[in-house]
Protein backbone atom coordinates (compact mmCIF):
# COMPACT_ATOMS: atom_id res chain seq x y z
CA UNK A 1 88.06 12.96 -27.92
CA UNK A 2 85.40 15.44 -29.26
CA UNK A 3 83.08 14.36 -32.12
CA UNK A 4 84.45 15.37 -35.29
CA UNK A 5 88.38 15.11 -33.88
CA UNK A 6 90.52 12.23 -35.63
CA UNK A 7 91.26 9.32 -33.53
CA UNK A 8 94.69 8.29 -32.84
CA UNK A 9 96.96 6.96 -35.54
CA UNK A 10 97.39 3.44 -35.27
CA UNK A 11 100.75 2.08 -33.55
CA UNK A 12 103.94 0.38 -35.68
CA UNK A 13 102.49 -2.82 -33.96
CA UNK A 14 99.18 -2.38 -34.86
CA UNK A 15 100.07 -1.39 -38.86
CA UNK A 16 102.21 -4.97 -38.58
CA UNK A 17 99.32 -6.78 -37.64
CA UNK A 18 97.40 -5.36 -40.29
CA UNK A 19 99.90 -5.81 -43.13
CA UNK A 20 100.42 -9.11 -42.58
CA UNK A 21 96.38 -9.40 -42.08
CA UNK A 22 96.07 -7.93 -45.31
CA UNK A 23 99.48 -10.61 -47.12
CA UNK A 24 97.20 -13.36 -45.43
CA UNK A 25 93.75 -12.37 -47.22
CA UNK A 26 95.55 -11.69 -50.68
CA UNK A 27 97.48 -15.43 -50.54
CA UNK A 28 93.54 -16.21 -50.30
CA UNK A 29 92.58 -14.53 -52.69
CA UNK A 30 90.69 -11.48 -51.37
CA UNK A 31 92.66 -8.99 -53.57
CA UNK A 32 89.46 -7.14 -53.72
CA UNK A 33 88.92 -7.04 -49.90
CA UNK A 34 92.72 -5.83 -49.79
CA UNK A 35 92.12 -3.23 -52.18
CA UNK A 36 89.14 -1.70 -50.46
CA UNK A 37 90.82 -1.85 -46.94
CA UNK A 38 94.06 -0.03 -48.51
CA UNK A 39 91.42 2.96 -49.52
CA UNK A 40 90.13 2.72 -46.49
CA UNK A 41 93.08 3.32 -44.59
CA UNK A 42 93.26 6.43 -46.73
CA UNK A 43 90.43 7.80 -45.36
CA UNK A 44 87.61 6.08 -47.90
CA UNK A 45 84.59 5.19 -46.45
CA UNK A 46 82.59 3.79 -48.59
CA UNK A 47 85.65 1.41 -49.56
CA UNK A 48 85.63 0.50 -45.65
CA UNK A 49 82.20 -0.21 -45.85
CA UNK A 50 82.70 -2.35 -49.25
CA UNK A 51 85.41 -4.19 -47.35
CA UNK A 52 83.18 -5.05 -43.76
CA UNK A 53 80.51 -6.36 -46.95
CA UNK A 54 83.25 -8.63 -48.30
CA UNK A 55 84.47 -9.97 -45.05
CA UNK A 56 80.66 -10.79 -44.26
CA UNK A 57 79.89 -12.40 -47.36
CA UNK A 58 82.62 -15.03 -46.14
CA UNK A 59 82.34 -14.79 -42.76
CA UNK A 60 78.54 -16.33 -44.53
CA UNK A 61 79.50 -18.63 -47.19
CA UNK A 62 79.50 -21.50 -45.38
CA UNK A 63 78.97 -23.46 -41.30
CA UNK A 64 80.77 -21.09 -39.37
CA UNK A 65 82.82 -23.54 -38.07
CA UNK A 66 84.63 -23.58 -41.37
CA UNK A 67 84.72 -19.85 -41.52
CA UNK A 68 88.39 -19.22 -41.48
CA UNK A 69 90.59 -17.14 -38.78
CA UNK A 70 91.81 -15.01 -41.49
CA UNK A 71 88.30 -13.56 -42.65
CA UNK A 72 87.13 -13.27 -39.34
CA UNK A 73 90.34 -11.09 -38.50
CA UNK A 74 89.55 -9.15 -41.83
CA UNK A 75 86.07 -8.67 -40.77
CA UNK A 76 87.19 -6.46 -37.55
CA UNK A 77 90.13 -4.56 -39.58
CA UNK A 78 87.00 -3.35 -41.91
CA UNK A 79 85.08 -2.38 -38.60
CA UNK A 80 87.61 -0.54 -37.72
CA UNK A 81 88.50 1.74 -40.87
CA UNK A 82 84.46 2.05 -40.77
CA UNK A 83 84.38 3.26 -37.29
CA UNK A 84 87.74 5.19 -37.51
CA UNK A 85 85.86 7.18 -40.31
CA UNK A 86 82.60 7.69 -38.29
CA UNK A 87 84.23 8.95 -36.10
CA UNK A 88 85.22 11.88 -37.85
CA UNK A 89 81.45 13.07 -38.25
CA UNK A 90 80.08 15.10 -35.03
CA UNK A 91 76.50 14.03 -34.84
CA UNK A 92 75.55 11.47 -32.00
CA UNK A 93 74.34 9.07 -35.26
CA UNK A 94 77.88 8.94 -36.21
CA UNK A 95 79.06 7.77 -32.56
CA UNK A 96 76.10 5.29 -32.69
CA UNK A 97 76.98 3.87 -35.82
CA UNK A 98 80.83 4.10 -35.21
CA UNK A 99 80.03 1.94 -31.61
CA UNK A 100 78.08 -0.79 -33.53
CA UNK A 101 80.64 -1.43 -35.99
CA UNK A 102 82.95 -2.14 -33.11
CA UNK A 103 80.76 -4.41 -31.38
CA UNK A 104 80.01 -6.20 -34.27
CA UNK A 105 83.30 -6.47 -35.11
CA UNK A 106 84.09 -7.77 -31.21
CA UNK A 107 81.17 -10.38 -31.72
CA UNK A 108 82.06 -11.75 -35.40
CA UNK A 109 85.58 -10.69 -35.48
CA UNK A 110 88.56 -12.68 -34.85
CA UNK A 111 90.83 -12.62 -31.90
CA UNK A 112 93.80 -10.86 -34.20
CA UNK A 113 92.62 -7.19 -33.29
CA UNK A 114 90.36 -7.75 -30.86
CA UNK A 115 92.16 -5.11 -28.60
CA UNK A 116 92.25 -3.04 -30.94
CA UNK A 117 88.65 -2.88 -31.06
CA UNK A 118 88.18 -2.70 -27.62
CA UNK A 119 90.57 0.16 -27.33
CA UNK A 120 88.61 2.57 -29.95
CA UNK A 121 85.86 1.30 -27.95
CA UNK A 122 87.09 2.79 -24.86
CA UNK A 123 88.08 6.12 -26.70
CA UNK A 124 84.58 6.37 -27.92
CA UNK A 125 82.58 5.93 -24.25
CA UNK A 126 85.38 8.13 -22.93
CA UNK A 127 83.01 10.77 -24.47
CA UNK A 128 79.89 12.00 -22.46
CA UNK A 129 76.32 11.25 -24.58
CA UNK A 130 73.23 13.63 -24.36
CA UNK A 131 71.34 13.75 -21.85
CA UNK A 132 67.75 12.44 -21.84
CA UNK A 133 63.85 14.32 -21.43
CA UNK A 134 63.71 14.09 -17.78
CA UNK A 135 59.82 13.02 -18.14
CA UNK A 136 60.99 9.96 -20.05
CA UNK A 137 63.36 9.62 -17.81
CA UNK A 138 60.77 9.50 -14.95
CA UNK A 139 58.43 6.98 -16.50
CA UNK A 140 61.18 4.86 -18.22
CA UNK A 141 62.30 4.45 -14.42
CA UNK A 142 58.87 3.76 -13.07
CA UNK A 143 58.41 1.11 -15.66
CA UNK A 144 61.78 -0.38 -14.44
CA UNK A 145 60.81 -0.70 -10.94
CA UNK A 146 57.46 -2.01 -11.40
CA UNK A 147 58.74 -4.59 -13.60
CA UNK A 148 61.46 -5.84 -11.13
CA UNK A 149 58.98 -6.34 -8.52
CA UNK A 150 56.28 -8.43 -10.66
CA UNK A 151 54.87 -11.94 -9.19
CA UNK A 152 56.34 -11.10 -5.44
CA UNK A 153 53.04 -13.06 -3.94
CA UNK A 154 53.35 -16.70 -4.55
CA UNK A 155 49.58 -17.23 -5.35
CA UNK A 156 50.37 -15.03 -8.08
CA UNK A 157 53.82 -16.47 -9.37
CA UNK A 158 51.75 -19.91 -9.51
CA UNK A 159 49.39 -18.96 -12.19
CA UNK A 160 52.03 -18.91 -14.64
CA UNK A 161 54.24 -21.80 -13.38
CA UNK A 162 54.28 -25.34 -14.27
CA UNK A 163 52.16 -27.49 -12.87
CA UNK A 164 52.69 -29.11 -9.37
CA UNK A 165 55.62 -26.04 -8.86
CA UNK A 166 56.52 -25.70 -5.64
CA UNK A 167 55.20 -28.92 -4.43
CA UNK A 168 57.62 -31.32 -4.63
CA UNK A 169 61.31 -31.11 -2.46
CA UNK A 170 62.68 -27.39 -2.48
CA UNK A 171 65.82 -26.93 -3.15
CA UNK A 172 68.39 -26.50 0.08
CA UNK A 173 69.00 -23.17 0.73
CA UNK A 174 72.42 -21.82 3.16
CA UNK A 175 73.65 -18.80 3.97
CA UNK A 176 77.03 -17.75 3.58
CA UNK A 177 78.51 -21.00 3.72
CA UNK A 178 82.30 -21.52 3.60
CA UNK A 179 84.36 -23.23 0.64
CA UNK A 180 84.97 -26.47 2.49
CA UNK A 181 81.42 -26.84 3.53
CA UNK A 182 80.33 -26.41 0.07
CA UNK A 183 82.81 -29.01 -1.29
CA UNK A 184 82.09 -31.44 1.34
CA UNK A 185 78.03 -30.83 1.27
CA UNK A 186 77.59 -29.70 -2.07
CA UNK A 187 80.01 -30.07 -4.42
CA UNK A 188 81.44 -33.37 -3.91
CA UNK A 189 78.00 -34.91 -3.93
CA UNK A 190 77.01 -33.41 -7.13
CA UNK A 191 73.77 -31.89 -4.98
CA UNK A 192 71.85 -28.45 -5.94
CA UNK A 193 71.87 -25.89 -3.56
CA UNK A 194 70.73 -22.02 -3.15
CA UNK A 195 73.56 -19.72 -1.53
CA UNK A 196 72.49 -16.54 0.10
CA UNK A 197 73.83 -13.43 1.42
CA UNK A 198 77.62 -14.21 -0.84
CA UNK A 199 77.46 -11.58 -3.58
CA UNK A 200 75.83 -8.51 -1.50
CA UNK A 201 79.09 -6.76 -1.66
CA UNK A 202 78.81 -6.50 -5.95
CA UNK A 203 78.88 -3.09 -7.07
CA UNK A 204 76.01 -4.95 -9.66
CA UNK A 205 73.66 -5.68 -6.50
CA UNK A 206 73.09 -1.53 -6.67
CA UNK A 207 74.24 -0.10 -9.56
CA UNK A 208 72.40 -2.31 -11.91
CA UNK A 209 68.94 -1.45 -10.01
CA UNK A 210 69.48 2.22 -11.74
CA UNK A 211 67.84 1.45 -15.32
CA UNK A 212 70.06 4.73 -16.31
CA UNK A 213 73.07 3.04 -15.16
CA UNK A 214 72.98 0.42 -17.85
CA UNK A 215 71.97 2.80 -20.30
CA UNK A 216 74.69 5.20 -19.65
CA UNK A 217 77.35 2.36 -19.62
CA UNK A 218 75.73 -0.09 -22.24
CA UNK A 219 73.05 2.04 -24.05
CA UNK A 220 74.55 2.48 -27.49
CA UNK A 221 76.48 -0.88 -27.22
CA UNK A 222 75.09 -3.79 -30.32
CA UNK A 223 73.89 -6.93 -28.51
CA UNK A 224 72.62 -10.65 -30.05
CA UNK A 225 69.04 -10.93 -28.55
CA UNK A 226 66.87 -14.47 -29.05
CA UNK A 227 63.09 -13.08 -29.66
CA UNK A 228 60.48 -16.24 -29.29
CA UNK A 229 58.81 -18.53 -26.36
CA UNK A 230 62.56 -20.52 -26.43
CA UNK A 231 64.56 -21.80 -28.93
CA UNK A 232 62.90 -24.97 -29.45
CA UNK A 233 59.93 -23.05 -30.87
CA UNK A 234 59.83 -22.63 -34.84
CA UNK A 235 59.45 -18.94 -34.25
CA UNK A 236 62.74 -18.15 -32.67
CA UNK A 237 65.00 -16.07 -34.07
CA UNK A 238 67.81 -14.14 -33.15
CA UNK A 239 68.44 -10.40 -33.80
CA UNK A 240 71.28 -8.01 -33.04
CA UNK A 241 70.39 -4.64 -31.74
CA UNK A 242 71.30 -1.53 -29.25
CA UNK A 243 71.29 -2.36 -25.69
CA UNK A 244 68.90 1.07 -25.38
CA UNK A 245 66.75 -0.98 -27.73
CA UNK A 246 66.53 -4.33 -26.24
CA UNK A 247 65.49 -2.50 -22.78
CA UNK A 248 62.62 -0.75 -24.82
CA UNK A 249 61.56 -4.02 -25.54
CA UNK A 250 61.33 -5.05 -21.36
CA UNK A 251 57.71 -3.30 -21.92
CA UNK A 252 55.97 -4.88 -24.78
CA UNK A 253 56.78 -8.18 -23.31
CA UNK A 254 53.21 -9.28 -23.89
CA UNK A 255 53.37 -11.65 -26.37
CA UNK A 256 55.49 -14.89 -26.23
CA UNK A 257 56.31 -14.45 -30.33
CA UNK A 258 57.82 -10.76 -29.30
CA UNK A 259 59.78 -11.72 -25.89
CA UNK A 260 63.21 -10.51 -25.72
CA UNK A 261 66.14 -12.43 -23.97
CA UNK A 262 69.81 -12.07 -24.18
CA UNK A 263 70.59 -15.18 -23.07
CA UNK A 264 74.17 -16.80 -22.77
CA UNK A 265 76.45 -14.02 -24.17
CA UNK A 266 79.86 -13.09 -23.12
CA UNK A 267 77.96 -9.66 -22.24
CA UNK A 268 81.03 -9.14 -19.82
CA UNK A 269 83.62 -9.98 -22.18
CA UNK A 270 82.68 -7.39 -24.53
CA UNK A 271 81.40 -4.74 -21.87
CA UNK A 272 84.68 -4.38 -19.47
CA UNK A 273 82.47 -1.65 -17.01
CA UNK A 274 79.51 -4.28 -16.75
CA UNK A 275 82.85 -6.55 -15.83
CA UNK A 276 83.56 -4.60 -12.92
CA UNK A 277 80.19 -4.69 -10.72
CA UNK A 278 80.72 -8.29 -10.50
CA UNK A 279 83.44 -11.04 -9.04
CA UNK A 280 83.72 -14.53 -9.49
CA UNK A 281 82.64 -16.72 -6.43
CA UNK A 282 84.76 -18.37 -4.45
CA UNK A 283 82.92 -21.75 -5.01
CA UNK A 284 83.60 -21.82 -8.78
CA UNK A 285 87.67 -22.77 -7.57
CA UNK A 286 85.83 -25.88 -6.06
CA UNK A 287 87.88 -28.86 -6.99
CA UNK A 288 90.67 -26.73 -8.81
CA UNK A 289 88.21 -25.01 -11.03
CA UNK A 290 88.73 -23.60 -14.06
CA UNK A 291 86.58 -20.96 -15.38
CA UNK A 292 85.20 -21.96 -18.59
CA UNK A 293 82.52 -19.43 -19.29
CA UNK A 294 80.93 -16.49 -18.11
CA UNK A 295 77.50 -15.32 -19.50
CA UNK A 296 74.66 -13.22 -18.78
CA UNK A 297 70.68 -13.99 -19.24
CA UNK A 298 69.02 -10.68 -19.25
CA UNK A 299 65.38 -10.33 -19.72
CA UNK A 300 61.44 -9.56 -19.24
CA UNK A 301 59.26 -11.51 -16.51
CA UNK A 302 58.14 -14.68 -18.65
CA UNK A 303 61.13 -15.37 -20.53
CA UNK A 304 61.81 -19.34 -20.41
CA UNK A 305 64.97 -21.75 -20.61
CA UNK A 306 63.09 -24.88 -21.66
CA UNK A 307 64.13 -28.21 -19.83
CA UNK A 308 67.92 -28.65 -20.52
CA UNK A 309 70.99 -29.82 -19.35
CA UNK A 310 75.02 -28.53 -19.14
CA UNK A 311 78.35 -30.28 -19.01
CA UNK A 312 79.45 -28.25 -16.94
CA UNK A 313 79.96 -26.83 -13.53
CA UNK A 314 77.47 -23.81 -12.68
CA UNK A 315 76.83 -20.88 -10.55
CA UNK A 316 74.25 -19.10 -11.31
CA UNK A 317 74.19 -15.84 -9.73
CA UNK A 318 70.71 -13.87 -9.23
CA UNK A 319 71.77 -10.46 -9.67
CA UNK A 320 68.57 -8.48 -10.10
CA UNK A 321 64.47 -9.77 -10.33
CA UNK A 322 63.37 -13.44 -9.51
CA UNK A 323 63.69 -16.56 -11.53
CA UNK A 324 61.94 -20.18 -11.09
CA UNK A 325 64.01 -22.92 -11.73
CA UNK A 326 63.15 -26.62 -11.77
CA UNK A 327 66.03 -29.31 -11.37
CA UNK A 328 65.86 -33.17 -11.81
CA UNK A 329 68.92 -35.47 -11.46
CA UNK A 330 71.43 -36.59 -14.40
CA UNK A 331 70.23 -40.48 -13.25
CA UNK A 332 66.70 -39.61 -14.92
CA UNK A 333 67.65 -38.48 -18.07
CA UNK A 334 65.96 -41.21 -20.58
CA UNK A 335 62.44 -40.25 -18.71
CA UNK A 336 62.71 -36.71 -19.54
CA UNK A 337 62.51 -37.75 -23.65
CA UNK A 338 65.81 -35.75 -24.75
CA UNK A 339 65.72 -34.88 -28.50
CA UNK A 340 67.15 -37.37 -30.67
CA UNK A 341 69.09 -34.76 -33.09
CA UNK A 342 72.56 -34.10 -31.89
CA UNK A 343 72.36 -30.58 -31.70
CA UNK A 344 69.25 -30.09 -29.52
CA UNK A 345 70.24 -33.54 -27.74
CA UNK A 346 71.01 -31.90 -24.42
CA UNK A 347 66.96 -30.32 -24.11
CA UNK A 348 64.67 -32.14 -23.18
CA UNK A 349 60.89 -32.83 -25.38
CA UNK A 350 59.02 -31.97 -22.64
CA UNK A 351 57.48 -28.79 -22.93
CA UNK A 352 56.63 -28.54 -19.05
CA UNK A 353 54.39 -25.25 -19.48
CA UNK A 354 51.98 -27.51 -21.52
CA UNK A 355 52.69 -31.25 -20.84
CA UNK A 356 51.93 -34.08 -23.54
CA UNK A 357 51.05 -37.13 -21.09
CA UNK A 358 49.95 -39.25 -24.33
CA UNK A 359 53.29 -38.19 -25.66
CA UNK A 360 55.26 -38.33 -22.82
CA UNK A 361 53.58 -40.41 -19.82
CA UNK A 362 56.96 -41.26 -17.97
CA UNK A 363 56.93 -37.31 -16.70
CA UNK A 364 54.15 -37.42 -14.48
CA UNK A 365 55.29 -39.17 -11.70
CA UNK A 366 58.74 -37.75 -11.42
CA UNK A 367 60.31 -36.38 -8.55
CA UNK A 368 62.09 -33.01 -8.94
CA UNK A 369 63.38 -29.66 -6.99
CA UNK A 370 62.57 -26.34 -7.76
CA UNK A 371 62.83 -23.02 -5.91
CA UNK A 372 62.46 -19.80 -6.67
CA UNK A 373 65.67 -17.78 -7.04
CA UNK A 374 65.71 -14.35 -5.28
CA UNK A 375 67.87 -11.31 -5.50
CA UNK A 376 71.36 -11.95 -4.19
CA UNK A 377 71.26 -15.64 -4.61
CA UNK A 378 73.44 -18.01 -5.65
CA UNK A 379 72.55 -21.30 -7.07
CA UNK A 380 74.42 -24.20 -7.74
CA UNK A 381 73.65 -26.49 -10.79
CA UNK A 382 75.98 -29.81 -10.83
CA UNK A 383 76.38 -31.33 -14.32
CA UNK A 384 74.16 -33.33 -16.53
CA UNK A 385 71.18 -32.05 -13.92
CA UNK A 386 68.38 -31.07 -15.57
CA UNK A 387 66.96 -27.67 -15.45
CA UNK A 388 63.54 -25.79 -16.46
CA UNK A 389 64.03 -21.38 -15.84
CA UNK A 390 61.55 -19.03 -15.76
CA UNK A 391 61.53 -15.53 -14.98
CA UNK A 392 59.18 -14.33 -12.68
CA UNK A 393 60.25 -10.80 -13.29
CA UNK A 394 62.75 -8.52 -15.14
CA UNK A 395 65.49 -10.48 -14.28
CA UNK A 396 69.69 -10.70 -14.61
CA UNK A 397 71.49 -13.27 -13.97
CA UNK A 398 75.41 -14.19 -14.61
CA UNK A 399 76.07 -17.96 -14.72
CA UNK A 400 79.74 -19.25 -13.84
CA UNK A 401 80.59 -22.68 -15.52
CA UNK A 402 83.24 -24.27 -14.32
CA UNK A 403 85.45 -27.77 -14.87
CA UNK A 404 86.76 -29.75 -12.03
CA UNK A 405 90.25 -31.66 -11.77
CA UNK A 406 88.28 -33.45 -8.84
CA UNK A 407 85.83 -36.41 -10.13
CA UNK A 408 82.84 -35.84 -7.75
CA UNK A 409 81.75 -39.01 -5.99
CA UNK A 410 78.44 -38.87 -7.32
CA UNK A 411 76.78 -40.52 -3.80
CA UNK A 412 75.79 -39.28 -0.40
């Protein structure tokens, strides 16, 4: 579909949805939001973009967890009048803003018309973008390459780590092992390990090497971001921006106030092309597995997931760059301080880049494993262990959680 061309009418099931979307939000009393989206369905813009305000000042009012289905639904019906209507303009400004309504829509929105969204979505990236000044081109790809080969020399990598890195036990490392050998050595024992040579064949293992690759599939797509050391600091914040914009920001990665991470979002959920350069690894169906999420942690070199721990399951998959990661057993938890406010009760006090002994003398002495993670790896976190990341690099990484039907026996 051209720029400028009117997308496809909606479908008798789609309009049903939508009506009785729109019977919902009136019995709740959003006969204002109703009236706007009925002009907008008429071709009104500016009453589609008075509705997607509405919906957001509820989808606000309150904890989101109170936030209810029906508003989130009406938030992606406006996103999609506002897009539909973008649409119809043929500058590249209208595609851009027509895409981020959709995405937004996909990351706030309700599950009511979610493939709705992700069908205009597809309509949209069915259409070629611009090309870009082959100059930038060059040095945006130079820049790309030189950051994923920072901190290859160890000497180097340990100026930045914590202290006594790479000192203690390092964690196991196999090669291709089989499913039963991992749930006899690994799994069943609740014992790290690093996997190599299992996820060569991803089409990710290339493609995502090509810093025009992403941009081509992703560049125009909105994204949440977290900008700050970690999210522990005071400083942290999160942002939502183009995926072109976040990859900007891989090069001013100077300061720790300014770093740039998307961390643990559903990148692949809402991206179906990123979806298909990767595969889910056999070992996540260890002890009848059920897939319970599937993120991605994207970032500069220095970007840090402070001393935590998961309920879960988890594979974490090393697709591009070099992480260091830092693991101590569930059985130590009470040593490592955890914070005593429910929400933040799973990460640890212990900041291990700059260690408060006085504060915190029972670290000092504690055993650990660390390794560092390279390209094509595969590492497997059991619940409840504890975990410190760093990247040593531009990194991405996909993490597999997982729940077991099998209790692990928790010995040797």
């Amino acid at each position: 579909m051209a720029g400028g061309e009117p997308p496809a009418p909606a479908t008798e099931a789609e309009e049903g949805r939508r009506a009785a979307l729109l019977r919902e939000i009136t019995e709740e009393g959003g006969f204002a939001f109703v009236a706007s989206a009925e002009k907008a369905a008429c071709g009104d813009l500016r009453a589609a973009e008075a509705a997607r305000e509405m919906a957001w000042e509820q989808l606000h009012s309150g904890p989101w967890s109170e936030v209810g289905a029906a508003w989130r639904d009406a938030y992606a019906l406006a996103c999609l009048h506002v897009a539909r209507l973008r649409r119809l303009g043929a500058a590249a400004a209208d595609r851009r803003a027509a895409l981020r309504a959709l995405d937004m829509g996909l990351i706030m929105g309700g599950n009511l018309l979610r493939a709705d969204l992700e069908a205009a979505i597809a309509r949209i990236v069915a259409d070629p973008g611009g090309g870009g000044d082959a100059e930038a081109v060059d040095e945006e790809t130079r820049r790309w390459r030189e950051g994923l080969e920072r901190n290859r020399d160890v000497a180097d990598a340990l100026n930045i780590l914590p202290a006594k890195s790479l000192s203690c036990k390092k964690v196991e490392r196999r090669s291709c092992i089989s499913l039963e050998e991992f749930i006899c050595d690994y799994f069943l024992r609740e014992s790290p390990v690093i996997i190599s040579g299992s996820i060569d064949h991803w089409p990710a293992r290339t493609k995502w090497k090509d810093i025009q690759y992403l941009k081509k599939i992703a560049g125009d797509r909105t994204v949440p971001v977290e900008v700050g050391k970690n999210y522990v600091c005071s400083e942290w914040k999160q942002e939502l921006i183009t995926f072109s914009q976040f990859l900007e920001r891989m090069w001013s990665a100077g300061c720790p106030s300014n770093l740039t991470y998307l961390a643990q979002h559903p990148l692949f959920e809402q991206i179906k092309e990123l979806h298909e350069d990767i595969m889910v690894p056999d070992y996540c169906y260890a002890g009848g597995g059920e897939l319970q999420s599937l993120n991605a942690w994207f970032g500069p070199h220095g970007t840090v997931t402070p001393l935590h721990h998961d309920p879960h399951h988890n594979i974490l998959a090393q697709v591009l760059g070099r992480k260091y990661i830092r693991l101590y057993p569930a059985s130590i938890s009470e040593d490592l301080y955890p914070h005593t406010e429910t929400m933040l009760s799973n990460t640890s006090q212990v900041d291990l880049d700059n260690v408060d002994l006085k504060e915190f003398p029972r670290v000092e002495n504690l055993d650990f494993l660390d390794c560092i993670l390279e390209e094509g790896d595969l590492l497997y976190i059991p619940p409840k262990w504890w975990h410190y990341v760093r990247s040593l690099s531009i990194s991405f990484s996909v993490s597999f959680w997982w729940r077991s039907t099998v209790v692990p026996s928790k010995g040797s």
